[in-house]
PDB file of N, CA and C in Angstrom:
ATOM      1  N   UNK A   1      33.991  -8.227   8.510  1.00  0.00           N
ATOM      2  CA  UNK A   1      33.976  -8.656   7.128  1.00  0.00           C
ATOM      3  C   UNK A   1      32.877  -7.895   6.403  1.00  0.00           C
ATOM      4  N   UNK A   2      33.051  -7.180   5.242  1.00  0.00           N
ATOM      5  CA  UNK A   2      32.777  -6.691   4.571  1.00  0.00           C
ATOM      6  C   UNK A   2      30.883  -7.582   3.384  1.00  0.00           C
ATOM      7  N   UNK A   3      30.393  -6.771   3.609  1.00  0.00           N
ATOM      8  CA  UNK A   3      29.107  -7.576   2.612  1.00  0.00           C
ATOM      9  C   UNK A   3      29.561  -8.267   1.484  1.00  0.00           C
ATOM     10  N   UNK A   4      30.493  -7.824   0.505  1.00  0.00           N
ATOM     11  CA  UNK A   4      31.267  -8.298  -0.871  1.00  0.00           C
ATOM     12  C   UNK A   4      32.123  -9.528   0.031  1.00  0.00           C
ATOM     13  N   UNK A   5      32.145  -9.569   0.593  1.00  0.00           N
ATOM     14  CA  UNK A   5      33.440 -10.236   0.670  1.00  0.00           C
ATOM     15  C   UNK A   5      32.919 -11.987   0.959  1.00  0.00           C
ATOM     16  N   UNK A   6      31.680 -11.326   1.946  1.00  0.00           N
ATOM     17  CA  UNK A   6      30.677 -12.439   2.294  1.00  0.00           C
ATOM     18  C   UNK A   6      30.051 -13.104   1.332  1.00  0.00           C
ATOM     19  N   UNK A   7      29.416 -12.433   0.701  1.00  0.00           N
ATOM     20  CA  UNK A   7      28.838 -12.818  -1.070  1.00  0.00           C
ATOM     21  C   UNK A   7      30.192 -13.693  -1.587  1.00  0.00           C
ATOM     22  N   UNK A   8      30.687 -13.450  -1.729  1.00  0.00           N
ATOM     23  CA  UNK A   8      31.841 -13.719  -2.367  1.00  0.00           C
ATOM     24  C   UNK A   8      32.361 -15.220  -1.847  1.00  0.00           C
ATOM     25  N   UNK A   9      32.573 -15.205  -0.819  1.00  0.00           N
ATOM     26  CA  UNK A   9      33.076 -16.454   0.232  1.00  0.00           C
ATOM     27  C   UNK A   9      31.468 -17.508  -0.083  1.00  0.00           C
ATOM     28  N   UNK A  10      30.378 -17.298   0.321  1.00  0.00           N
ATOM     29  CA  UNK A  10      29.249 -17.880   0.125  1.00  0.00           C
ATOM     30  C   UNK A  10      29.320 -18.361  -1.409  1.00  0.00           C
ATOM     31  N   UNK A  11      29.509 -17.630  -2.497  1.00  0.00           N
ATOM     32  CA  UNK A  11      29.587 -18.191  -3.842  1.00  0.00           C
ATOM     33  C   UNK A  11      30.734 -18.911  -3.644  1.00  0.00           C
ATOM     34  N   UNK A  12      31.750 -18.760  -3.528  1.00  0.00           N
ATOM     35  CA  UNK A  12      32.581 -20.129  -3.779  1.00  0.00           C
ATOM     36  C   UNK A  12      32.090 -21.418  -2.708  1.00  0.00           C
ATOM     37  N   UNK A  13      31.455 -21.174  -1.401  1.00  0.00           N
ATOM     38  CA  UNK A  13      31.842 -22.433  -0.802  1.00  0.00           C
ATOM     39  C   UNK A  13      30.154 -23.033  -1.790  1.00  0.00           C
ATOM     40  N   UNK A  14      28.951 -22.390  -2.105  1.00  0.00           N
ATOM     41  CA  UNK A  14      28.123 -22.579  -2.876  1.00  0.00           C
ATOM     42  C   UNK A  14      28.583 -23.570  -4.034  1.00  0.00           C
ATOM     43  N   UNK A  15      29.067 -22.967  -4.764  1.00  0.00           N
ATOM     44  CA  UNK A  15      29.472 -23.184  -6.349  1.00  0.00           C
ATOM     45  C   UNK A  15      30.093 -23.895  -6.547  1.00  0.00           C
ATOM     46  N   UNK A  16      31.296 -24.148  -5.710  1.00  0.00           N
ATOM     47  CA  UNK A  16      32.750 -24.821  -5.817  1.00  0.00           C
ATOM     48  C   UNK A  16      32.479 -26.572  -5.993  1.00  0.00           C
ATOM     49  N   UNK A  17      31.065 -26.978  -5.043  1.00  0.00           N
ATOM     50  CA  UNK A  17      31.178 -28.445  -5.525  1.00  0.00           C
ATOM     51  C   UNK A  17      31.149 -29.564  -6.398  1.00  0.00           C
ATOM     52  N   UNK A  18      30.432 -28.614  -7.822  1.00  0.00           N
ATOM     53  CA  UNK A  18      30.236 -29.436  -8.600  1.00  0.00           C
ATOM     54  C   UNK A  18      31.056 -28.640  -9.483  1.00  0.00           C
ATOM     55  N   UNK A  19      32.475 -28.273  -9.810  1.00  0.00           N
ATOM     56  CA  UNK A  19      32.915 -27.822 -10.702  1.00  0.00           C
ATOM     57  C   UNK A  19      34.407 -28.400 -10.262  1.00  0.00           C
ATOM     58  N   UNK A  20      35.232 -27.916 -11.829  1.00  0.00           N
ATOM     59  CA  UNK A  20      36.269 -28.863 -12.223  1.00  0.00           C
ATOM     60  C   UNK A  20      37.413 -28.178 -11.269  1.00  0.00           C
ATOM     61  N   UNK A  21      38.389 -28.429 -11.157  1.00  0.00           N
ATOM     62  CA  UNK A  21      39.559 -27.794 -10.101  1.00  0.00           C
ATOM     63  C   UNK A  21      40.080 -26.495 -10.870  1.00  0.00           C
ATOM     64  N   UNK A  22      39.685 -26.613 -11.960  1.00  0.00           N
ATOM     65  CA  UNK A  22      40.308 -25.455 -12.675  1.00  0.00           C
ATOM     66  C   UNK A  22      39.524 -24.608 -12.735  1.00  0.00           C
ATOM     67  N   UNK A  23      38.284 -24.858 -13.076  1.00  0.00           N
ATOM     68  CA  UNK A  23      36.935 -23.951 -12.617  1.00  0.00           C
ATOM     69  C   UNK A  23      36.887 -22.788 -11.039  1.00  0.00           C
ATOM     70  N   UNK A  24      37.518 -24.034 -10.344  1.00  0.00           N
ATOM     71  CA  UNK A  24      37.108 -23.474  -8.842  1.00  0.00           C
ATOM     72  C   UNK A  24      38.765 -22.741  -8.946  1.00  0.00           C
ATOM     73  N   UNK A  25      39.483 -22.823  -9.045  1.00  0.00           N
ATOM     74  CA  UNK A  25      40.650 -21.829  -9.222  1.00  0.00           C
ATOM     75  C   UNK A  25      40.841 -20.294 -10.026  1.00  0.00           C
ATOM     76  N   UNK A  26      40.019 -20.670 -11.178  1.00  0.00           N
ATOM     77  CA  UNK A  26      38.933 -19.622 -11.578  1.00  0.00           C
ATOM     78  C   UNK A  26      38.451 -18.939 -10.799  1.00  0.00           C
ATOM     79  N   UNK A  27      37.837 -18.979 -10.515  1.00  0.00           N
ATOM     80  CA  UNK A  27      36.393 -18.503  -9.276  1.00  0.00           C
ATOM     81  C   UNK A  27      37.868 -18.154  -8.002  1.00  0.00           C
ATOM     82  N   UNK A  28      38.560 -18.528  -7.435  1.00  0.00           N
ATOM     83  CA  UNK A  28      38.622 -17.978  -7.012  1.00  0.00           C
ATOM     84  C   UNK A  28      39.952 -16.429  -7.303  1.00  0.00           C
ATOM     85  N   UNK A  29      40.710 -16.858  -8.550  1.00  0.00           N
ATOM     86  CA  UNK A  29      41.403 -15.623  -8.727  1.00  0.00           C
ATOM     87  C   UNK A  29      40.437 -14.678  -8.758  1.00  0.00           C
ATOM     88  N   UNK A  30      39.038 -14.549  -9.921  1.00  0.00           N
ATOM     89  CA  UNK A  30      38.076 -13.763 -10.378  1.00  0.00           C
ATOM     90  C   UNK A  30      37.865 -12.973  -8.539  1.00  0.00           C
ATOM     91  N   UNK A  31      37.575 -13.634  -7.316  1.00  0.00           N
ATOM     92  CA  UNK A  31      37.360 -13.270  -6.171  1.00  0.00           C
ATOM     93  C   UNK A  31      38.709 -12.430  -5.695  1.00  0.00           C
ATOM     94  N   UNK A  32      39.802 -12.646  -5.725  1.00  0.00           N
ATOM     95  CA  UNK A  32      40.674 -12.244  -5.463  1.00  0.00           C
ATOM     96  C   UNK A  32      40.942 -10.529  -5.858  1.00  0.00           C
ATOM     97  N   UNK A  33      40.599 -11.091  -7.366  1.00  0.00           N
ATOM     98  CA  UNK A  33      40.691  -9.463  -7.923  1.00  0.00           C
ATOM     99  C   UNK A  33      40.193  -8.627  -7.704  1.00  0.00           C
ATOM    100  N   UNK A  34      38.583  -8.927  -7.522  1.00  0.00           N
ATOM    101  CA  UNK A  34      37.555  -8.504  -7.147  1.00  0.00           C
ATOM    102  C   UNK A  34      37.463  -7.315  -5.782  1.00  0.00           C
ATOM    103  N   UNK A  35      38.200  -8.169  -4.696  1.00  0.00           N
ATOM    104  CA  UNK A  35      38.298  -7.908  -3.505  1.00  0.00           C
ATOM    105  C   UNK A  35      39.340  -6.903  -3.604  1.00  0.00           C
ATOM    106  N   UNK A  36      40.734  -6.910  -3.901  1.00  0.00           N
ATOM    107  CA  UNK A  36      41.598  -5.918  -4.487  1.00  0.00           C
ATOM    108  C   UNK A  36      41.060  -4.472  -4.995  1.00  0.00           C
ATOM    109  N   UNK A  37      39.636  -5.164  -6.146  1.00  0.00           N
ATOM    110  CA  UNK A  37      39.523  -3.649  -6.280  1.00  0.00           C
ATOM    111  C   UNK A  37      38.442  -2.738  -5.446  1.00  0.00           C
ATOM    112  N   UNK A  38      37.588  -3.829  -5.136  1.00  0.00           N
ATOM    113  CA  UNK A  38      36.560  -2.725  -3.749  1.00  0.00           C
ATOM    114  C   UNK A  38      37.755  -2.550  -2.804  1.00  0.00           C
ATOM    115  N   UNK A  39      38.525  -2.930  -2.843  1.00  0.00           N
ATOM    116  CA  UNK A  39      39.358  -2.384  -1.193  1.00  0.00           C
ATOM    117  C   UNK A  39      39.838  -1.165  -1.871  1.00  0.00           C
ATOM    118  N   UNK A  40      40.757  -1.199  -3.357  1.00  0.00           N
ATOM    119  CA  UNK A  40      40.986   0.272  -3.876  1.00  0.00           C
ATOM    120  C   UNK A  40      39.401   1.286  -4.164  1.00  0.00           C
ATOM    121  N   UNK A  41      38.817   0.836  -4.575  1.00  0.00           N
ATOM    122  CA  UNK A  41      37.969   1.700  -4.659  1.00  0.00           C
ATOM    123  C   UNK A  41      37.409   2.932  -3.234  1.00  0.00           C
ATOM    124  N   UNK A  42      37.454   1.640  -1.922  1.00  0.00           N
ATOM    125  CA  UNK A  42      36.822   2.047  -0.762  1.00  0.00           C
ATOM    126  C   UNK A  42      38.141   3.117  -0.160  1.00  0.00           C
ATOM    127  N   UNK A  43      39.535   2.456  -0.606  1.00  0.00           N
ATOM    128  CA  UNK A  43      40.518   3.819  -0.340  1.00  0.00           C
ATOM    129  C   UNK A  43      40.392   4.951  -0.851  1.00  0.00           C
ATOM    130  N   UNK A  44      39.916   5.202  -2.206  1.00  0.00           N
ATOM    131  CA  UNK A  44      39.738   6.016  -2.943  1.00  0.00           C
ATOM    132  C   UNK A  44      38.463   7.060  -2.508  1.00  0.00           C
ATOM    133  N   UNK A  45      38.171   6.042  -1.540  1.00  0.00           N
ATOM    134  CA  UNK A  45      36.789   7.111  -1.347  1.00  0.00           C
ATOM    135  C   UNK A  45      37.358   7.633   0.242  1.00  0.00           C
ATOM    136  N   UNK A  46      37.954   6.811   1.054  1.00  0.00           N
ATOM    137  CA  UNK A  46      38.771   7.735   2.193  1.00  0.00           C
ATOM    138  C   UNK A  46      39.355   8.540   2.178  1.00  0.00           C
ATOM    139  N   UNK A  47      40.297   8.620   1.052  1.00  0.00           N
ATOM    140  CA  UNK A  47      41.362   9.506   0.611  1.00  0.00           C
ATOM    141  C   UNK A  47      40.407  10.610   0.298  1.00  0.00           C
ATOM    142  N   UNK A  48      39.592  10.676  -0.686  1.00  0.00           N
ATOM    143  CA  UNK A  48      38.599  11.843  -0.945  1.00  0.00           C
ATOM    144  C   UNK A  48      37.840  12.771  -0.022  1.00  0.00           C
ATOM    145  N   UNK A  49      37.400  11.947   0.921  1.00  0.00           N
ATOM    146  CA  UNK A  49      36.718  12.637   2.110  1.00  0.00           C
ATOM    147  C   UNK A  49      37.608  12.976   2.996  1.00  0.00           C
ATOM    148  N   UNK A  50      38.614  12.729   3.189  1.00  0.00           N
ATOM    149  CA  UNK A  50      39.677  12.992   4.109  1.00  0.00           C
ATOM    150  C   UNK A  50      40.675  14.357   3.429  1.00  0.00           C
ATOM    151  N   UNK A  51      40.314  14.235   1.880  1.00  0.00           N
ATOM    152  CA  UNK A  51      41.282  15.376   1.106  1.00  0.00           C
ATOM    153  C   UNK A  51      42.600  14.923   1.126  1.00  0.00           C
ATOM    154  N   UNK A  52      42.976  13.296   1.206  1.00  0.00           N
ATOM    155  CA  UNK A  52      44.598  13.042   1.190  1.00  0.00           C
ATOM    156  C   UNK A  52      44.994  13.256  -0.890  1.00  0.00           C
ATOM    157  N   UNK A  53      44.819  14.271  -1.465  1.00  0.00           N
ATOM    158  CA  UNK A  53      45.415  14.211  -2.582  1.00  0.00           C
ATOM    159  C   UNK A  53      46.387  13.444  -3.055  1.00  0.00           C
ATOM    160  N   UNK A  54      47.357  13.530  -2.195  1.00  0.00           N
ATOM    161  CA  UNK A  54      48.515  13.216  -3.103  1.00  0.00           C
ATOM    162  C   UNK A  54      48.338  11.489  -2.919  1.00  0.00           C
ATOM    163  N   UNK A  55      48.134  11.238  -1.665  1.00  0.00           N
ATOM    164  CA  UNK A  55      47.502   9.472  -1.720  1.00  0.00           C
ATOM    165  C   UNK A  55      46.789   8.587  -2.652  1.00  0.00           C
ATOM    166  N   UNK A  56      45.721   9.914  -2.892  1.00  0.00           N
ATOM    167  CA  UNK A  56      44.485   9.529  -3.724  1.00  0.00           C
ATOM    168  C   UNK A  56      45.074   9.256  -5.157  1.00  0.00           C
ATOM    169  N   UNK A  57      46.309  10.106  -5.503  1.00  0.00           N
ATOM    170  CA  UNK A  57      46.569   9.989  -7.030  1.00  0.00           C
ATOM    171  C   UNK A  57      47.472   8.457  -7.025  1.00  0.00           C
ATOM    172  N   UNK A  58      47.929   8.244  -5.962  1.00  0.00           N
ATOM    173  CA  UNK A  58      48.897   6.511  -5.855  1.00  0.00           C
ATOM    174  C   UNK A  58      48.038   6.117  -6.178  1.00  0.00           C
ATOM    175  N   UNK A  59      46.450   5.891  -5.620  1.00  0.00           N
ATOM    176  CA  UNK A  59      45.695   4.882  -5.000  1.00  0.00           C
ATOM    177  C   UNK A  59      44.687   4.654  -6.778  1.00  0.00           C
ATOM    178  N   UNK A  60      44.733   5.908  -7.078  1.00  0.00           N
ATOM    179  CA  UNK A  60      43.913   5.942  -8.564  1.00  0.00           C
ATOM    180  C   UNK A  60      44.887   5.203  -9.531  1.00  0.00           C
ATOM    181  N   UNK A  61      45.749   5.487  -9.807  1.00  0.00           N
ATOM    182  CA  UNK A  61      47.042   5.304 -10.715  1.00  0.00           C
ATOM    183  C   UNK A  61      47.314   3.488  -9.957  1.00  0.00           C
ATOM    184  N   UNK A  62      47.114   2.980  -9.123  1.00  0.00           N
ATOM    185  CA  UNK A  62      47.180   1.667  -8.904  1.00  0.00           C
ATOM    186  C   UNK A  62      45.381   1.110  -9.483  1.00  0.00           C
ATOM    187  N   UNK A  63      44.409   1.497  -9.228  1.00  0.00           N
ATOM    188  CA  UNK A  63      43.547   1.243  -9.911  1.00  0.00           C
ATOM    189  C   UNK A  63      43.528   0.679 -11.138  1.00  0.00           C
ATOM    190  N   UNK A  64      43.717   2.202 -11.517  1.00  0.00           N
ATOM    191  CA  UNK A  64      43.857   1.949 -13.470  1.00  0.00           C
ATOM    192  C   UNK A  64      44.958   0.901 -13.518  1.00  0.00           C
ATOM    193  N   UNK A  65      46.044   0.613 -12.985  1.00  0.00           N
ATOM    194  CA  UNK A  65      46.796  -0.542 -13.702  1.00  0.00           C
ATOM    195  C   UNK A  65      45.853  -2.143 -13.204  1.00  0.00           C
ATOM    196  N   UNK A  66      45.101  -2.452 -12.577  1.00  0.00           N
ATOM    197  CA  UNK A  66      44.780  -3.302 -11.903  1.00  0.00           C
ATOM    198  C   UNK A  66      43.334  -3.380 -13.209  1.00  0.00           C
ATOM    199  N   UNK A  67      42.413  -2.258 -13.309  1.00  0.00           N
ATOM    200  CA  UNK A  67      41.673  -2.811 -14.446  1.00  0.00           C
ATOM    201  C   UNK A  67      42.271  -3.028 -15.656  1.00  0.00           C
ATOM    202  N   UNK A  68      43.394  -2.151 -16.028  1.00  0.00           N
ATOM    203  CA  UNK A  68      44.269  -2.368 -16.951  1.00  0.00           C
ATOM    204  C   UNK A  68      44.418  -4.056 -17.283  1.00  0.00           C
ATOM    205  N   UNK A  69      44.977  -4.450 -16.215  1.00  0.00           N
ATOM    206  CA  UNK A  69      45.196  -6.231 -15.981  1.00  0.00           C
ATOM    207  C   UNK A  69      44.236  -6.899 -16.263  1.00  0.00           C
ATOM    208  N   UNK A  70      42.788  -6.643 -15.779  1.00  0.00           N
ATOM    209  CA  UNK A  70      41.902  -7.264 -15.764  1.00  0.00           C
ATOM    210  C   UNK A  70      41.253  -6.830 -17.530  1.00  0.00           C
ATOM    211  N   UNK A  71      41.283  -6.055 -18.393  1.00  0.00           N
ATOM    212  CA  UNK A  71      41.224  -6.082 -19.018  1.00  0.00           C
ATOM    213  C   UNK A  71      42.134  -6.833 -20.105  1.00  0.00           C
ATOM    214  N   UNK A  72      43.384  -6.823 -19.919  1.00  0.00           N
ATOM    215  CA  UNK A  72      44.245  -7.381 -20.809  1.00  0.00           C
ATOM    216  C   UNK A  72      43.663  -8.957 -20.687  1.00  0.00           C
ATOM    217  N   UNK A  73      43.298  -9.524 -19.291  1.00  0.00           N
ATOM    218  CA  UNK A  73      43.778 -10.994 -19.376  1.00  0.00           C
ATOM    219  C   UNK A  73      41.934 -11.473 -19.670  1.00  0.00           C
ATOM    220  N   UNK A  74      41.134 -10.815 -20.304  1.00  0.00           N
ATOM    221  CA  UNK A  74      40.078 -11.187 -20.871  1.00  0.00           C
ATOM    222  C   UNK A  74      39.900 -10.978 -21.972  1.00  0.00           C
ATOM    223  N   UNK A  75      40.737  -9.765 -22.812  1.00  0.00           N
ATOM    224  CA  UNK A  75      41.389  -9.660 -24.241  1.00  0.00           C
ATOM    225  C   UNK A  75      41.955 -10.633 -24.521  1.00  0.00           C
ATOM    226  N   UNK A  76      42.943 -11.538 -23.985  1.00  0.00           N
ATOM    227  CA  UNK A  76      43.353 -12.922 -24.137  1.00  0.00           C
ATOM    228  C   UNK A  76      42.914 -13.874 -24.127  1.00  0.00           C
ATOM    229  N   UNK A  77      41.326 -13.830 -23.581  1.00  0.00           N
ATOM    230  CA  UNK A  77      40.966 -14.680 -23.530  1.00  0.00           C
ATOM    231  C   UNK A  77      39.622 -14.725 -24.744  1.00  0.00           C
ATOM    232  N   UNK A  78      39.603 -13.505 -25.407  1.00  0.00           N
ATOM    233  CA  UNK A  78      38.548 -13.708 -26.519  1.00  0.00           C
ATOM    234  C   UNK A  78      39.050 -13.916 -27.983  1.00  0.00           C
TER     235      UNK A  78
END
């Protein structure tokens, strides 16, 4: 298991007790996404050192739609 991931698991089982069910459902999509994108990011950096080009352009091009998302659904929310 990954350091982020640990942080991550520790803040919710931390945080989660005194907050509302919708709160903690919150918290944990926000984790979800999170984790999604260090895992793309950390491909992105295999693919690079390894020289898989044509991988690397899937793996970028899934990125950008994923902050894409994460941008839209906080535009919605301001």
């Amino acid at each position: 298991m990954k350091y982020t991931e640990v942080k991550y698991i520790f803040y919710n089982l931390v945080s989660m007790n005194n907050l509302t069910p919708i709160e903690n459902r919150r918290i944990q999509n926000i984790n979800f996404v999170m984790g999604e994108l260090h895992t793309s990011l950390n491909n992105i950096y295999e693919h690079l050192m390894d020289k898989e080009y044509t991988t690397l352009r899937g793996e970028v091009n899934n990125l950008t739609k994923k902050l894409r998302n994460v941008g839209e659904s906080v535009t919605d929310e301001v």
